[in-house]
C-alpha atoms as a PDB file:
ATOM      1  CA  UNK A   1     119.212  99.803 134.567  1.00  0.00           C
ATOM      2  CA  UNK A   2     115.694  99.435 133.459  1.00  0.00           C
ATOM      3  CA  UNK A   3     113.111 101.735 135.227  1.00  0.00           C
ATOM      4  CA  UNK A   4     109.928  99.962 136.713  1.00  0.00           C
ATOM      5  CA  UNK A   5     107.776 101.450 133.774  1.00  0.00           C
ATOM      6  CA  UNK A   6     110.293 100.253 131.191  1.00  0.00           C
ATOM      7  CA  UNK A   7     110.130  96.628 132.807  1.00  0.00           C
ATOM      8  CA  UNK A   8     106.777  96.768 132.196  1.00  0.00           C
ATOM      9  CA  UNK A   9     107.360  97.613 129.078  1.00  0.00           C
ATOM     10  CA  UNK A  10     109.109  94.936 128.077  1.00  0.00           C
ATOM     11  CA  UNK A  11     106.732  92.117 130.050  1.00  0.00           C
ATOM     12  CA  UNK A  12     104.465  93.579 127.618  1.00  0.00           C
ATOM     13  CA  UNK A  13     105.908  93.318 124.517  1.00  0.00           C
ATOM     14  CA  UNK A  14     107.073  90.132 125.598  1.00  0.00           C
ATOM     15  CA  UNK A  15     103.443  89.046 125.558  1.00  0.00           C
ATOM     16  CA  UNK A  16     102.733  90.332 122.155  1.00  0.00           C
ATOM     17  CA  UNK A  17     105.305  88.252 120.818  1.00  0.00           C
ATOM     18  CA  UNK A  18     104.723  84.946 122.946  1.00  0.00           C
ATOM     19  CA  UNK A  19     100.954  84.986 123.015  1.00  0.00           C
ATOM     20  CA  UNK A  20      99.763  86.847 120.230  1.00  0.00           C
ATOM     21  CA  UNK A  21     102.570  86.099 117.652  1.00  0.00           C
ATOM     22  CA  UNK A  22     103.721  89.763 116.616  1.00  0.00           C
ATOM     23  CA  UNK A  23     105.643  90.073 113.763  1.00  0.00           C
ATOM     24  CA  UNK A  24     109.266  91.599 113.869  1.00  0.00           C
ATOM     25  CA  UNK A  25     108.571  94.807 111.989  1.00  0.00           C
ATOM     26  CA  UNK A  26     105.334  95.365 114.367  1.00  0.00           C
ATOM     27  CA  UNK A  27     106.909  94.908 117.278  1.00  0.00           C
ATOM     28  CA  UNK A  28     109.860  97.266 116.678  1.00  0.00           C
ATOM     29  CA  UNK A  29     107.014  99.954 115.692  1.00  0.00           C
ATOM     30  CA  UNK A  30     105.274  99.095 119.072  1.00  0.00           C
ATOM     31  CA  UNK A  31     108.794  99.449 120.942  1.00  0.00           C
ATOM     32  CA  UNK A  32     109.583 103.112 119.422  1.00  0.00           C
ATOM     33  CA  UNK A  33     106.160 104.342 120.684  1.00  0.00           C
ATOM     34  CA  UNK A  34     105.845 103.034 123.802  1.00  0.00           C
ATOM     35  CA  UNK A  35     109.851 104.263 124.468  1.00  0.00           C
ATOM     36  CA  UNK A  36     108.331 107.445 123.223  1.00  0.00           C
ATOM     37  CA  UNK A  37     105.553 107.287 125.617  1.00  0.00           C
ATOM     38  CA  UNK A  38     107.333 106.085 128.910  1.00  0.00           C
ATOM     39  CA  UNK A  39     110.176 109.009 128.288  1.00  0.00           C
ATOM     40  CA  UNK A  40     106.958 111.667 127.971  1.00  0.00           C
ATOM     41  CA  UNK A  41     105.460 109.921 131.234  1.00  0.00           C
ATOM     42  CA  UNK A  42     109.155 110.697 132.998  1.00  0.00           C
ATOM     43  CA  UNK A  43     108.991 114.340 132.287  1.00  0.00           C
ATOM     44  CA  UNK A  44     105.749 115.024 133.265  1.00  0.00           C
ATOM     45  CA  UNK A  45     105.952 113.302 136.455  1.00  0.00           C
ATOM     46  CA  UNK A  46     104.940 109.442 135.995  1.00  0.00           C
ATOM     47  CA  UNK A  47     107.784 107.182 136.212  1.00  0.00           C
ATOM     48  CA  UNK A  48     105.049 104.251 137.508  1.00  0.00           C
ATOM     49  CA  UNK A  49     102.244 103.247 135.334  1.00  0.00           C
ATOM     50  CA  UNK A  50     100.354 103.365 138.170  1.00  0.00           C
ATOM     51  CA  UNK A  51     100.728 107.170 138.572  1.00  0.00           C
ATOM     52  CA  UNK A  52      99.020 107.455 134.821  1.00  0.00           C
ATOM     53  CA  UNK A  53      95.728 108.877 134.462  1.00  0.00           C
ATOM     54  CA  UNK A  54      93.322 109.376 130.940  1.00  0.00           C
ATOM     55  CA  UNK A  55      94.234 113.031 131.428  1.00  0.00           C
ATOM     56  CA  UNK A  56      97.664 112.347 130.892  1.00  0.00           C
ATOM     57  CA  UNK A  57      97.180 110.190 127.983  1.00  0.00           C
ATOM     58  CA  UNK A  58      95.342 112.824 126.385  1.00  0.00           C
ATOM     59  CA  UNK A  59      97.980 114.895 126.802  1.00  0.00           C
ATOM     60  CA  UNK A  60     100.317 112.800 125.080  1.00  0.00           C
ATOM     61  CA  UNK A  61      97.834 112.639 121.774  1.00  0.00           C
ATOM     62  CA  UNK A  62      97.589 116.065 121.945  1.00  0.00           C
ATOM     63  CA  UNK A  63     101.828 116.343 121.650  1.00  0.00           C
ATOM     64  CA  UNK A  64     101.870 113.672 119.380  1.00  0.00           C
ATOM     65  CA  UNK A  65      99.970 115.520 116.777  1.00  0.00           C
ATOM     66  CA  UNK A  66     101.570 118.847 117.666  1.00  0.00           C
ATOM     67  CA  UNK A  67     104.746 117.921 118.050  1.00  0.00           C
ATOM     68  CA  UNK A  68     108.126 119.363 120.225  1.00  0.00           C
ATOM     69  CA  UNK A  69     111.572 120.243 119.991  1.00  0.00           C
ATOM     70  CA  UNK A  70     112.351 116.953 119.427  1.00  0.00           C
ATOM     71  CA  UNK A  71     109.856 115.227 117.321  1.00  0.00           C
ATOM     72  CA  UNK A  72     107.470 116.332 114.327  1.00  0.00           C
ATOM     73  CA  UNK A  73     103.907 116.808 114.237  1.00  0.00           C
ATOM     74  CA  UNK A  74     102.964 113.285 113.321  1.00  0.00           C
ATOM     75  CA  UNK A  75     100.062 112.370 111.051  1.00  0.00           C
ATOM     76  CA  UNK A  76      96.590 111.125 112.031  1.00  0.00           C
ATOM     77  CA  UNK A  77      97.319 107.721 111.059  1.00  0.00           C
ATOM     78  CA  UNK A  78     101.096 107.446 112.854  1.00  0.00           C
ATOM     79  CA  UNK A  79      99.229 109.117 116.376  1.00  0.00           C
ATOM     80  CA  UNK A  80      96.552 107.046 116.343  1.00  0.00           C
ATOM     81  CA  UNK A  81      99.368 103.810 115.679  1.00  0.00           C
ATOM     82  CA  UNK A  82     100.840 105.018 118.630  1.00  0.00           C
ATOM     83  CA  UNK A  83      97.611 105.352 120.677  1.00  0.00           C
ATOM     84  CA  UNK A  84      96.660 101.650 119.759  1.00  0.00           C
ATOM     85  CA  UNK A  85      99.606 100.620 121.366  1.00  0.00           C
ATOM     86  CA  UNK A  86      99.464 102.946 124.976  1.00  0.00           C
ATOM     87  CA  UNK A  87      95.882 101.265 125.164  1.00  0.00           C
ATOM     88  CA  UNK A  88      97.177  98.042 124.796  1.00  0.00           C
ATOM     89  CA  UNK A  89      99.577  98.206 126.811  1.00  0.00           C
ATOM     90  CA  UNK A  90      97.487  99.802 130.296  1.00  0.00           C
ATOM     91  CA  UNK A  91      94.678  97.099 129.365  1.00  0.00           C
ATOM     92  CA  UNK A  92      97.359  94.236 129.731  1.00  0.00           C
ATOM     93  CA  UNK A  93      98.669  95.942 133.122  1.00  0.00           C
ATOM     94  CA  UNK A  94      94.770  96.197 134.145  1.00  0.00           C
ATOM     95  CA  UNK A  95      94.768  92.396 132.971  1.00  0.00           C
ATOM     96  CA  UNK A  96      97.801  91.702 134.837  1.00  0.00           C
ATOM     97  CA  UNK A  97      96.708  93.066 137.867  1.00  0.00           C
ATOM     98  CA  UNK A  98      99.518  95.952 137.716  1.00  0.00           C
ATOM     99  CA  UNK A  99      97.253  98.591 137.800  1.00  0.00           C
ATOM    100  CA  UNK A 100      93.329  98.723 139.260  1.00  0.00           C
ATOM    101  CA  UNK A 101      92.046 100.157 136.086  1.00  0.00           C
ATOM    102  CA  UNK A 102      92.460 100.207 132.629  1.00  0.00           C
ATOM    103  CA  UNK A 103      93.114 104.315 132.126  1.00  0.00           C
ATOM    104  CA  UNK A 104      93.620 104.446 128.773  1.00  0.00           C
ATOM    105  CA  UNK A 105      90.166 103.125 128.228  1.00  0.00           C
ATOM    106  CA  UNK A 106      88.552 106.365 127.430  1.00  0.00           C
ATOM    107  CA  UNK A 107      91.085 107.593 124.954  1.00  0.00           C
ATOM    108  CA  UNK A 108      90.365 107.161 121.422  1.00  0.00           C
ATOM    109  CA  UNK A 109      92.874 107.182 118.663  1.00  0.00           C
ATOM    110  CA  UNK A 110      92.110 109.741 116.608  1.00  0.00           C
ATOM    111  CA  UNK A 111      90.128 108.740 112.799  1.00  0.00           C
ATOM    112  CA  UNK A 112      93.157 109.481 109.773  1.00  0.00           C
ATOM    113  CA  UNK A 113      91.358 110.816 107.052  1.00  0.00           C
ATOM    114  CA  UNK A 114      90.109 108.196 104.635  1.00  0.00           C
ATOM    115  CA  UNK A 115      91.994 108.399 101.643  1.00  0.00           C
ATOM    116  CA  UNK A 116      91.392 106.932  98.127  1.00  0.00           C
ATOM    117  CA  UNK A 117      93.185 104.031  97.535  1.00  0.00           C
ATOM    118  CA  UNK A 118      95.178 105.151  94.152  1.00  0.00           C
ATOM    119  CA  UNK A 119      93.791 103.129  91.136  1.00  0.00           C
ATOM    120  CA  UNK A 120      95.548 103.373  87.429  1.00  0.00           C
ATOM    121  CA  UNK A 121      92.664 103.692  84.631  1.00  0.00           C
ATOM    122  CA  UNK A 122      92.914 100.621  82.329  1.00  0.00           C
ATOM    123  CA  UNK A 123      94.356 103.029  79.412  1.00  0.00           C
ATOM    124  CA  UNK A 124      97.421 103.284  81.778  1.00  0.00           C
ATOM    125  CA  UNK A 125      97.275  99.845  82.711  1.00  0.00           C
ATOM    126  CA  UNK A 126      97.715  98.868  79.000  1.00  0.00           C
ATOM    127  CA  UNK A 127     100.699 101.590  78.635  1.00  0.00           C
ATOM    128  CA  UNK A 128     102.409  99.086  81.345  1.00  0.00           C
ATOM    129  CA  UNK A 129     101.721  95.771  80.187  1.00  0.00           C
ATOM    130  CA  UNK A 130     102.860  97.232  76.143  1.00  0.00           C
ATOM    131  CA  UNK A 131     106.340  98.306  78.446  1.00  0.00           C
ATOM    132  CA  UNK A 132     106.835  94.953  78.689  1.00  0.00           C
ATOM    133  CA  UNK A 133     106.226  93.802  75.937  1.00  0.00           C
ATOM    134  CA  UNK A 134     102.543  91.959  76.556  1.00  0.00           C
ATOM    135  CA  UNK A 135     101.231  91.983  72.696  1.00  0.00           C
ATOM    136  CA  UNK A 136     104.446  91.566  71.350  1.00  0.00           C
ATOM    137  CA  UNK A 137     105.837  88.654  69.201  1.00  0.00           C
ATOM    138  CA  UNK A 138     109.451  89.770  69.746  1.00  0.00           C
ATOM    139  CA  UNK A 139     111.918  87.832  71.783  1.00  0.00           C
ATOM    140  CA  UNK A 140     112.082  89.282  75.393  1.00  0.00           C
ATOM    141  CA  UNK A 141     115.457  88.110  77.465  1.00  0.00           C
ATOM    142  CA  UNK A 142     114.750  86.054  80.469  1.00  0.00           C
ATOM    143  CA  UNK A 143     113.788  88.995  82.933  1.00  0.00           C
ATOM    144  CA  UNK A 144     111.965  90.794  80.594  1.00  0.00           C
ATOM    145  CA  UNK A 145     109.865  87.621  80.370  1.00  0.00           C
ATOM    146  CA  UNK A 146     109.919  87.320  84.155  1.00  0.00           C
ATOM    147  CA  UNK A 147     108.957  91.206  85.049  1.00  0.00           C
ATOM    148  CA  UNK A 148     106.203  90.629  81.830  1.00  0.00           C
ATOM    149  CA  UNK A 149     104.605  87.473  84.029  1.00  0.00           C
ATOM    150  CA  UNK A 150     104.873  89.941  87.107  1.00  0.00           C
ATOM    151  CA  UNK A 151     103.270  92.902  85.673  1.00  0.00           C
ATOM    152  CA  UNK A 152     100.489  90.756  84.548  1.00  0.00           C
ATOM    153  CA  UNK A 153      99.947  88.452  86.997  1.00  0.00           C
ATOM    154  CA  UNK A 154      99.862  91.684  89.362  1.00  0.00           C
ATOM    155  CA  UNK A 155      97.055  93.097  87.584  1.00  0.00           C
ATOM    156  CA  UNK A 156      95.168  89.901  86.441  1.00  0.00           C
ATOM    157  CA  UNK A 157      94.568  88.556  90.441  1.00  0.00           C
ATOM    158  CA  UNK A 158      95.003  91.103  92.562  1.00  0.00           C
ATOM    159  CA  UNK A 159      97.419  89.525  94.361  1.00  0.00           C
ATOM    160  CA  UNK A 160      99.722  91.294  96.821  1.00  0.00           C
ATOM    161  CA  UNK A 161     103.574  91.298  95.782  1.00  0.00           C
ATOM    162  CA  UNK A 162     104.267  89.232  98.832  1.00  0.00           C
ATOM    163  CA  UNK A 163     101.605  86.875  97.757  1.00  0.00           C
ATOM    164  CA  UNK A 164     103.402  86.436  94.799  1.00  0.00           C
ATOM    165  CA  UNK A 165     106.752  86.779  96.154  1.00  0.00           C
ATOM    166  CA  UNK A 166     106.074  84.086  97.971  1.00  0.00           C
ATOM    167  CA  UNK A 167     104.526  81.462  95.337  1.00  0.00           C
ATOM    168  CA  UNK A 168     106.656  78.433  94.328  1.00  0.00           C
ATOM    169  CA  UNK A 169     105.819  75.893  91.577  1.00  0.00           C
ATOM    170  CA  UNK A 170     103.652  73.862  93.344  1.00  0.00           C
ATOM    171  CA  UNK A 171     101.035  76.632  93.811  1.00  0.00           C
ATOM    172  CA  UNK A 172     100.912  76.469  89.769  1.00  0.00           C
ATOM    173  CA  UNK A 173      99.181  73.197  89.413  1.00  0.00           C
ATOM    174  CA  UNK A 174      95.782  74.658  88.592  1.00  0.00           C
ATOM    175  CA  UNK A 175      97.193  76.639  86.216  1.00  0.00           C
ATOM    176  CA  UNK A 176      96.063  74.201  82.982  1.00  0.00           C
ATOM    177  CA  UNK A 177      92.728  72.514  84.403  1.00  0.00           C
ATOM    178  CA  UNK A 178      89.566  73.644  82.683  1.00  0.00           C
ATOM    179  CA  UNK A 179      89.244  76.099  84.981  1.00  0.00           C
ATOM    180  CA  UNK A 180      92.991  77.794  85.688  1.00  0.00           C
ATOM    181  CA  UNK A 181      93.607  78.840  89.098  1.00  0.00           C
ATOM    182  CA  UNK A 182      96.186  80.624  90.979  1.00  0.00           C
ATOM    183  CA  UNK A 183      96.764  79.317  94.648  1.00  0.00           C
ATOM    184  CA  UNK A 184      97.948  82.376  97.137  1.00  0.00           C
ATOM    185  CA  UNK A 185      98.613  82.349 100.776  1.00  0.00           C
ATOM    186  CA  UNK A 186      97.801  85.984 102.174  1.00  0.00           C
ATOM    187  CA  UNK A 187      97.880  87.510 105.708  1.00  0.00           C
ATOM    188  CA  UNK A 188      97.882  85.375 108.966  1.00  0.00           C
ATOM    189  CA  UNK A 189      98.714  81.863 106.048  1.00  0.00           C
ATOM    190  CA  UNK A 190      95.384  82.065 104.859  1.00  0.00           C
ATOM    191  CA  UNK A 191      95.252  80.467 101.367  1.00  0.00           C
ATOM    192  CA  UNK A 192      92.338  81.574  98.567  1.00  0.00           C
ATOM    193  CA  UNK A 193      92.142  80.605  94.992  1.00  0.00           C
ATOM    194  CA  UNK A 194      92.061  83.347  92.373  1.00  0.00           C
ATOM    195  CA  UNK A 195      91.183  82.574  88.782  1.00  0.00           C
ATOM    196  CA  UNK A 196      93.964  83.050  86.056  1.00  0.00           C
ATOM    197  CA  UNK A 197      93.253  84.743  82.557  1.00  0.00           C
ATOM    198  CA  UNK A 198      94.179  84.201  79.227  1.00  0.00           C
ATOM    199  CA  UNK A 199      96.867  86.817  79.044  1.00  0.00           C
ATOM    200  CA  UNK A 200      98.107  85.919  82.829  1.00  0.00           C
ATOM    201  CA  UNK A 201      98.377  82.351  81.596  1.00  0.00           C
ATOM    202  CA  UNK A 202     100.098  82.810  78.176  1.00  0.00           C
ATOM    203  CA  UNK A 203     102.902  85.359  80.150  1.00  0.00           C
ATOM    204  CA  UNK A 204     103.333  83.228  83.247  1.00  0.00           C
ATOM    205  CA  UNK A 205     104.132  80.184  80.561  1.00  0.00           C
ATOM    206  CA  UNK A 206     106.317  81.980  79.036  1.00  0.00           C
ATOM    207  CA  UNK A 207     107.833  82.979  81.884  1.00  0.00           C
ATOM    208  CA  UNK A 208     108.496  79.195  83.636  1.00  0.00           C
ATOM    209  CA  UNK A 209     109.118  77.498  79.534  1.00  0.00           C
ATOM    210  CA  UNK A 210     111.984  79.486  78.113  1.00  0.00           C
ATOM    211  CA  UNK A 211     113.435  82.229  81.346  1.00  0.00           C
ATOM    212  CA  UNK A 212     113.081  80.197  84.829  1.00  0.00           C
ATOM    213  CA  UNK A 213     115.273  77.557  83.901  1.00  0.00           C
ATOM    214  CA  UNK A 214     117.703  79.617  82.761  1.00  0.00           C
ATOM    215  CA  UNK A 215     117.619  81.983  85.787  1.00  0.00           C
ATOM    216  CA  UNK A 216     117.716  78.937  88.125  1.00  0.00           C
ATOM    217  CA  UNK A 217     121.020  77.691  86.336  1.00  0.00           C
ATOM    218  CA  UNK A 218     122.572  80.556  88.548  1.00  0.00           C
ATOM    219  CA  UNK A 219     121.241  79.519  91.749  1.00  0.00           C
ATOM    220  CA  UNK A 220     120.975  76.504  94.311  1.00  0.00           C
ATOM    221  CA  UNK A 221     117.487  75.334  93.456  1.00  0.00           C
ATOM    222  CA  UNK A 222     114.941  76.926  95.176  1.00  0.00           C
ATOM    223  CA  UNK A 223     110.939  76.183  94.599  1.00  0.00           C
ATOM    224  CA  UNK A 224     110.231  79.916  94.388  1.00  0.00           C
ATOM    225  CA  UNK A 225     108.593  80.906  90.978  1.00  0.00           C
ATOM    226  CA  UNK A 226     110.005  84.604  90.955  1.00  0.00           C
ATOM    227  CA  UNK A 227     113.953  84.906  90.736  1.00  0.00           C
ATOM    228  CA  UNK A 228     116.400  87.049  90.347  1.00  0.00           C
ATOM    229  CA  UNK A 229     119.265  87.614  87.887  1.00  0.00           C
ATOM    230  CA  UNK A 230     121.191  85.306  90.222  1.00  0.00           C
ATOM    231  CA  UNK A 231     118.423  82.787  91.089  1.00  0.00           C
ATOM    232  CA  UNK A 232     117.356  83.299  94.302  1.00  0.00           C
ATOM    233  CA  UNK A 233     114.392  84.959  95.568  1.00  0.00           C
ATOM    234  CA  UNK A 234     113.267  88.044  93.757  1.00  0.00           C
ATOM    235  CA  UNK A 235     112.253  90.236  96.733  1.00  0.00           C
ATOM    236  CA  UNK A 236     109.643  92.783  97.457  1.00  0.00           C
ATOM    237  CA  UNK A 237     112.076  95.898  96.842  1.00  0.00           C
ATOM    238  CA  UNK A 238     113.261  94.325  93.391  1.00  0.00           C
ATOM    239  CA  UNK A 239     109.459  93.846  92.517  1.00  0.00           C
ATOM    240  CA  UNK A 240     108.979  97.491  93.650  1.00  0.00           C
ATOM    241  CA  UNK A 241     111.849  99.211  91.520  1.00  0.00           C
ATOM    242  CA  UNK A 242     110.894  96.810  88.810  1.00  0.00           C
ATOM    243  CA  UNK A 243     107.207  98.340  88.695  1.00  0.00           C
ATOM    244  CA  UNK A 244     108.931 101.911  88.915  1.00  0.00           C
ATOM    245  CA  UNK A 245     110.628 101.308  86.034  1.00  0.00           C
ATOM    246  CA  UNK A 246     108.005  99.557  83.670  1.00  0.00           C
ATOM    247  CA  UNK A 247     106.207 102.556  84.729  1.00  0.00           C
ATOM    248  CA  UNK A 248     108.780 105.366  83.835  1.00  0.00           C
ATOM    249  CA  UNK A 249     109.174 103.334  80.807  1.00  0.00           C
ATOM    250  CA  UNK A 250     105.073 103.422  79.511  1.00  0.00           C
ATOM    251  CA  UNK A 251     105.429 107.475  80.566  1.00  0.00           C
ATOM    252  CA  UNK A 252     103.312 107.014  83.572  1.00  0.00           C
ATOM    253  CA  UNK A 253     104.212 110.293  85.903  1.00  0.00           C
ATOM    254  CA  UNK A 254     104.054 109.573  89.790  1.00  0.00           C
ATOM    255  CA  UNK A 255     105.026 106.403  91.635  1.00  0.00           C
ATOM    256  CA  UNK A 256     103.188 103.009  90.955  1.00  0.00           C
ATOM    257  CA  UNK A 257     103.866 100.653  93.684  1.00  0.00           C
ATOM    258  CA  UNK A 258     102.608  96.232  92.917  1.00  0.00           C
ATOM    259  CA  UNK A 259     100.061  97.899  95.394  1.00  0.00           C
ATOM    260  CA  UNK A 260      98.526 100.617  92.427  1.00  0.00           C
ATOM    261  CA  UNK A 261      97.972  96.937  90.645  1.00  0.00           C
ATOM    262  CA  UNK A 262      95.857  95.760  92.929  1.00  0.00           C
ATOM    263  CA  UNK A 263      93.995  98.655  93.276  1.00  0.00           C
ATOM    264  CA  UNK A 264      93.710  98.944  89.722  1.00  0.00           C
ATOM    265  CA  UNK A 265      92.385  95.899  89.806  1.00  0.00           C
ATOM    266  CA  UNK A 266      89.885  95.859  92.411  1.00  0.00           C
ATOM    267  CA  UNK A 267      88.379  99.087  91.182  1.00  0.00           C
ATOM    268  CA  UNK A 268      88.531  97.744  87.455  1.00  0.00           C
ATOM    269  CA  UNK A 269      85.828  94.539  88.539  1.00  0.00           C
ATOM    270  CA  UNK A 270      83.715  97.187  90.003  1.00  0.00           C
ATOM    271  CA  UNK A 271      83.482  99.451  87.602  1.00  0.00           C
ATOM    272  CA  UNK A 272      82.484  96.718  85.185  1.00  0.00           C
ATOM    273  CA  UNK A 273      79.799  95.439  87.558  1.00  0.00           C
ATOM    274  CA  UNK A 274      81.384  92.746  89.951  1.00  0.00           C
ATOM    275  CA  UNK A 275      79.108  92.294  93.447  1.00  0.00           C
ATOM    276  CA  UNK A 276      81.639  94.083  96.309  1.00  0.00           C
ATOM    277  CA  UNK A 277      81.607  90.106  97.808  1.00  0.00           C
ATOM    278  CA  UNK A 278      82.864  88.339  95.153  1.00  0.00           C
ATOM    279  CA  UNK A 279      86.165  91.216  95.102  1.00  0.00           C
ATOM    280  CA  UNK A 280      86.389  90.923  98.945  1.00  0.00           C
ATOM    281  CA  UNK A 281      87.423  87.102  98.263  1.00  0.00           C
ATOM    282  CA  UNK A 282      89.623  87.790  95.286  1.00  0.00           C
ATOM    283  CA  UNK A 283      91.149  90.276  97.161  1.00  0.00           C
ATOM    284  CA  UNK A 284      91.648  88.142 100.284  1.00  0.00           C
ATOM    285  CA  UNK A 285      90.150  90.939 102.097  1.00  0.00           C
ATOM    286  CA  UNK A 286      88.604  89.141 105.498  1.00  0.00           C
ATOM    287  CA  UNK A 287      85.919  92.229 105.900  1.00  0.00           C
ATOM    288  CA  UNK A 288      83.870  93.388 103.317  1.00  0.00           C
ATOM    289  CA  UNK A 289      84.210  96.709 105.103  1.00  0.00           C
ATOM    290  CA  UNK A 290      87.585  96.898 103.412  1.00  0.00           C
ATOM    291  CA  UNK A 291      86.444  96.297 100.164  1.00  0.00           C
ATOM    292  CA  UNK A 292      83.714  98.765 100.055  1.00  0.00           C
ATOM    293  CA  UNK A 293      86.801 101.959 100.450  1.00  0.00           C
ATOM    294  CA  UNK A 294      86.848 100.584  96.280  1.00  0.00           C
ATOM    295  CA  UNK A 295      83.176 101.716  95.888  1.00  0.00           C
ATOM    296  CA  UNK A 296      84.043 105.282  97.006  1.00  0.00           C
ATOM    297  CA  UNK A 297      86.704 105.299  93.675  1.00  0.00           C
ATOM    298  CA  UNK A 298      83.799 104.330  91.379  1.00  0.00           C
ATOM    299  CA  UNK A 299      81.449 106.851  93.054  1.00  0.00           C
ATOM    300  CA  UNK A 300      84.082 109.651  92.779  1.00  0.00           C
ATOM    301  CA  UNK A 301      84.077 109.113  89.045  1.00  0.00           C
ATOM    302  CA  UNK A 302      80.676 108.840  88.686  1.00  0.00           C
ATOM    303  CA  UNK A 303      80.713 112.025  90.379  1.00  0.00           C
ATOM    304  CA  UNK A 304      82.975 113.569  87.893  1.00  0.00           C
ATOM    305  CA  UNK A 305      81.442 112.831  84.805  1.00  0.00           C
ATOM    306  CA  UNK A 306      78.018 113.901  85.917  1.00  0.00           C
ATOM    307  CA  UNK A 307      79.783 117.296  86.948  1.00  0.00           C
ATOM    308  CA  UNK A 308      81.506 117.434  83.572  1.00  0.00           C
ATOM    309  CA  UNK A 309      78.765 115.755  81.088  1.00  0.00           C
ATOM    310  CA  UNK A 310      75.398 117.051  82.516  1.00  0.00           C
ATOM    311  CA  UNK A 311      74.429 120.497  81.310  1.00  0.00           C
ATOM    312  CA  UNK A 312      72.663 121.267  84.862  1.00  0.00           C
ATOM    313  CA  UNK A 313      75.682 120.064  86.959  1.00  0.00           C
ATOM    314  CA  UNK A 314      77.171 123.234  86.108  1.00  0.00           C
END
């Protein structure tokens, strides 16, 4: 039977999902930490929410990031996940009338250590797009033409691999106006327009003209632009080991993810002089504080070949 903190709990998480539309994967994460959190309340005492106080939540960071007999030191980033969600859930029993104050208000999550997002140089990026085949005359087979329109459409918008996942043929419309366009729906079904290149164009043609139709033979007719050997969807994991491969394939050491793409990308326009602004909307970023992480790539490099090339830098 359900203690009174774990009924809580739940009434909780019930609320994330209900009123602030949660997402499955989020909500299991919020469910492991909280369980976490209401079995380290039992042993030290607090089997009511009620009986919490900030000291004890402090506590709990603290043996988060040191970790126990049962559980590993977790990482700045994982603790401070699991924070976020022990302050949202006293603030909703404050809300809720549960409890007279909101405890966990003085806690902070602790900063993770800002890392550099990981960005291929373009040299690189051309070892990929030569893997499949991008300059070449030859005849590809239908899913080397489809992983050819993937690697470049990857690197020519930006776009997230769900993003493109998640296109079907009517997005493509814009594709042959004066000026092409791709049509992406990113986080929370927000849609932005992305312009299309040359090369993205002529591989993405390619792509729909002589492999989709045959790949679509196989399956029951979905709208969905990127398919599998069987015809259906061509999911997120596929796109991943697809990426590994092309990668293992141009002699690239290290894992590329769709993800290195897009940073690739964004770092690429930057380096070549786009305004931060105009890659916060290509990106679908909705703050520019976001962006700006891809400044601190380009300053890093700057950084390097002054330390390198300038005979007082050393």
């Amino acid at each position: 039977m359900p203690t009174l903190f774990e009924r809580h709990v739940e009434a909780y998480l019930d609320h994330l999902v209900v009123e602030r539309g949660l997402a499955k994967n989020s909500l299991a994460a919020y469910r492991r930490d909280l369980s976490r959190y209401v079995r380290y309340c039992h042993d030290h005492g607090c089997d009511d929410p009620r009986d919490v106080t900030s000291i004890v939540i402090s506590n709990f960071l603290v043996a988060l990031q040191t970790g126990d007999s049962d559980h590993e030191p977790l990482a700045s980033s994982s603790a401070s996940r699991t924070v976020i969600a022990v302050r949202g859930l006293h603030a909703f029993l404050a809300r809720e009338g549960v409890a007279t104050s909101d405890v966990a208000r003085s806690v902070r999550p602790p900063t993770p250590a800002k890392r550099l997002p990981k960005a291929l140089s373009f040299a690189h990026v051309e070892l990929m797009l030569n893997a499949v085949g991008a300059d070449s005359d030859a005849d590809l087979g239908p899913l080397e033409l489809r992983d050819r329109a993937l690697v470049e459409l990857l690197y020519g918008t930006g776009a997230r691999i769900s993003e493109l996942m998640d296109l079907v043929v009517d997005d493509l419309q814009s594709m042959h106006t004066d000026h092409p366009v791709l049509r992406l729906r990113g986080k929370g079904d927000k849609e932005r327009i992305v312009p299309l290149g040359r090369k993205a164009i002529g591989a993405l043609d390619a792509y729909l003209i002589r492999s989709r139709p045959l790949l679509a033979a196989g399956g029951k007719g979905t709208p969905i632009v990127f398919l599998n050997a069987r015809g259906g969807r061509l999911s997120r994991q596929s796109a991943w080991a697809i990426l590994q491969d092309v990668a293992r394939r141009a002699g690239l050491e290290g894992k590329v993810s769709p993800h290195t793409l897009r940073h690739s990308f964004a770092t690429h326009l930057l380096e070549n002089g786009a305004d931060v602004r105009v890659v916060q909307e290509l990106l679908g970023h909705a703050s520019v504080t976001t962006t700006q992480v891809y400044t601190m790539v380009t300053v890093e490099q700057l950084r390097e070949v002054y330390a390198t090339s300038h005979p007082r830098a050393r």
